[in-house]
Protein backbone atom coordinates (compact mmCIF):
# COMPACT_ATOMS: atom_id res chain seq x y z
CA UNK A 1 0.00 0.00 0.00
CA UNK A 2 2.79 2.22 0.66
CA UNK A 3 4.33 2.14 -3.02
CA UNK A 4 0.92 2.97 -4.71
CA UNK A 5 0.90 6.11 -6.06
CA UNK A 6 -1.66 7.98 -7.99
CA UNK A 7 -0.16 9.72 -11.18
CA UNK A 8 -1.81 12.70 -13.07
CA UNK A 9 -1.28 13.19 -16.63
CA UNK A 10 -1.49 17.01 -17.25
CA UNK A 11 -2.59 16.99 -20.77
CA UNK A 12 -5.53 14.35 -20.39
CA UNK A 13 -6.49 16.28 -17.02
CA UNK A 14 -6.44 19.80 -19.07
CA UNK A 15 -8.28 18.00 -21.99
CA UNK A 16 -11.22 16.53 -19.39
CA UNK A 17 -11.46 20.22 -17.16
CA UNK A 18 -10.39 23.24 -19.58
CA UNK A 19 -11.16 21.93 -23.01
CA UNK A 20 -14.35 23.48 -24.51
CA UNK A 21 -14.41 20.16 -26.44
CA UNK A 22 -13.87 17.87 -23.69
CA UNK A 23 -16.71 16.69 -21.53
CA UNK A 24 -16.44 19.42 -19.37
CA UNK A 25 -16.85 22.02 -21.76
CA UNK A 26 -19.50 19.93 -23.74
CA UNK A 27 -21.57 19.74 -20.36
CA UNK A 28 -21.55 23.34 -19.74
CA UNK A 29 -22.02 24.13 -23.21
CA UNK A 30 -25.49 21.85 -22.85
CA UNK A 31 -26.35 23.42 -19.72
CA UNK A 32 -25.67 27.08 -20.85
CA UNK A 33 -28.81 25.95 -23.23
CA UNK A 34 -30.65 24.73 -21.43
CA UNK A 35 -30.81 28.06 -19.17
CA UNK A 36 -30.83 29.81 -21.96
CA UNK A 37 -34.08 27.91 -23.18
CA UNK A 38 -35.72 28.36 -19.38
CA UNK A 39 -34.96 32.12 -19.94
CA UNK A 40 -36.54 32.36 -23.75
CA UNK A 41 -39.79 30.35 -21.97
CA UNK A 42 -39.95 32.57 -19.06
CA UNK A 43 -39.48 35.65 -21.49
CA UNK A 44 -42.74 34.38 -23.22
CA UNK A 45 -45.12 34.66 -20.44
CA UNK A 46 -47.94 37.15 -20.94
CA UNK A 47 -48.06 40.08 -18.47
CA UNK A 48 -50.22 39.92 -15.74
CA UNK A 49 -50.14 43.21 -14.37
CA UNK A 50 -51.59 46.42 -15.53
CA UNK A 51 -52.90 47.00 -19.16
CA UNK A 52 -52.54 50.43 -20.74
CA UNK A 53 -52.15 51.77 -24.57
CA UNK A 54 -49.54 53.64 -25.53
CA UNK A 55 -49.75 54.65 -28.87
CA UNK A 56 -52.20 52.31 -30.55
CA UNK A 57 -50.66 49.42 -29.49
CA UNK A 58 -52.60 48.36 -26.00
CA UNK A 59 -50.12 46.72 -23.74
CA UNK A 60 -50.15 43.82 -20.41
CA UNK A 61 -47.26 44.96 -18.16
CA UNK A 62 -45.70 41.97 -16.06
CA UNK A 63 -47.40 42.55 -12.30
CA UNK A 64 -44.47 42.53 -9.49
CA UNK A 65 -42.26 39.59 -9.06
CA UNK A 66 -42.92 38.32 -12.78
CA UNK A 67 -40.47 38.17 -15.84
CA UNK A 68 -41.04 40.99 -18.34
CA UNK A 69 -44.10 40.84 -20.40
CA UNK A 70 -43.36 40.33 -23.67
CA UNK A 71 -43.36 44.00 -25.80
CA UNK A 72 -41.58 43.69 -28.62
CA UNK A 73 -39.72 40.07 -28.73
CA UNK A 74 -36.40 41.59 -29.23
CA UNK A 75 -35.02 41.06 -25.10
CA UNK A 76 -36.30 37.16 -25.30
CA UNK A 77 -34.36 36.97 -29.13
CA UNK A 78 -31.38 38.77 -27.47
CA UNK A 79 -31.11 35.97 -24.79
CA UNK A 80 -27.84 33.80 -25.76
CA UNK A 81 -25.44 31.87 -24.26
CA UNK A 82 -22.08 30.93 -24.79
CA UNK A 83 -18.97 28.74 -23.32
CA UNK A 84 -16.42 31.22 -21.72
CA UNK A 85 -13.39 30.96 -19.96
CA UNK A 86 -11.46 33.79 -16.99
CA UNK A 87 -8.99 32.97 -14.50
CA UNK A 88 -11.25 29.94 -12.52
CA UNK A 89 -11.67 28.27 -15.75
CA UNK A 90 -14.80 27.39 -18.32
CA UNK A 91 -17.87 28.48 -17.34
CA UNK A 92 -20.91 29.16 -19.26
CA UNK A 93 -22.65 32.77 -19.97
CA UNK A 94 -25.96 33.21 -20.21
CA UNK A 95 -27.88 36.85 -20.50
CA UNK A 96 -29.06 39.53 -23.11
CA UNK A 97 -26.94 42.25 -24.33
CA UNK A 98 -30.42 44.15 -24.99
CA UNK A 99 -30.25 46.34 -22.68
CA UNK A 100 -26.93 47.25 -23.05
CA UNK A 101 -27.35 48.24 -26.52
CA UNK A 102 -31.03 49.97 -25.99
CA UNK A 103 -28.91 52.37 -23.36
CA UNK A 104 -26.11 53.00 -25.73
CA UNK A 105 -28.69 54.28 -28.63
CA UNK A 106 -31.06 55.92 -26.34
CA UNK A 107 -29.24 57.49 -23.43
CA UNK A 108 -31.24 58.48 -20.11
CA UNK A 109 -31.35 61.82 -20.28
């Protein structure tokens, strides 16, 4: 018992835990989906909160606690989600750069 030893080999070890094609990186490329499909679902529920027309375009707004009720369809198409990698190691990113962008063109004022 004394002579066993347990021996790491680097490369297979960095293959299995920090390649995005290795199973660890497949996995969390199949779960960043899989959130990302939860998201797109939740981003499809109808509002349940207030209705009110602005323009001519009447509108549900999502009541307190809820997602947001679906306007236009362009946050829930703006939800992606990709395999990333910082100093901890893979992860996977899920979000919408929607909002980001919609600030950039249209600046609070």
């Amino acid at each position: 018992m004394a002579d066993d030893l347990i021996r790491f080999h680097d490369e297979a070890l960095r293959q299995l835990l920090d390649s995005p094609d290795g199973p660890t990186g497949r996995y969390l490329h199949a779960a960043g989906l899989a959130v990302q499909s939860a998201a797109k679902r939740l981003a499809s529920t109808p509002g349940r909160g207030r209705t009110y027309t602005r323009g001519n375009v009447t509108h549900v707004a999502s009541a307190p606690g809820d997602p947001p009720a679906v306007d236009t369809g362009r946050l829930r198409a703006s939800i992606s989600s990709e395999l990333a990698r910082d100093a901890q190691g893979l992860h996977a990113r899920v979000g919408s750069r929607y909002d980001v962008e919609r600030r950039a063109h249209h600046p609070c004022r």
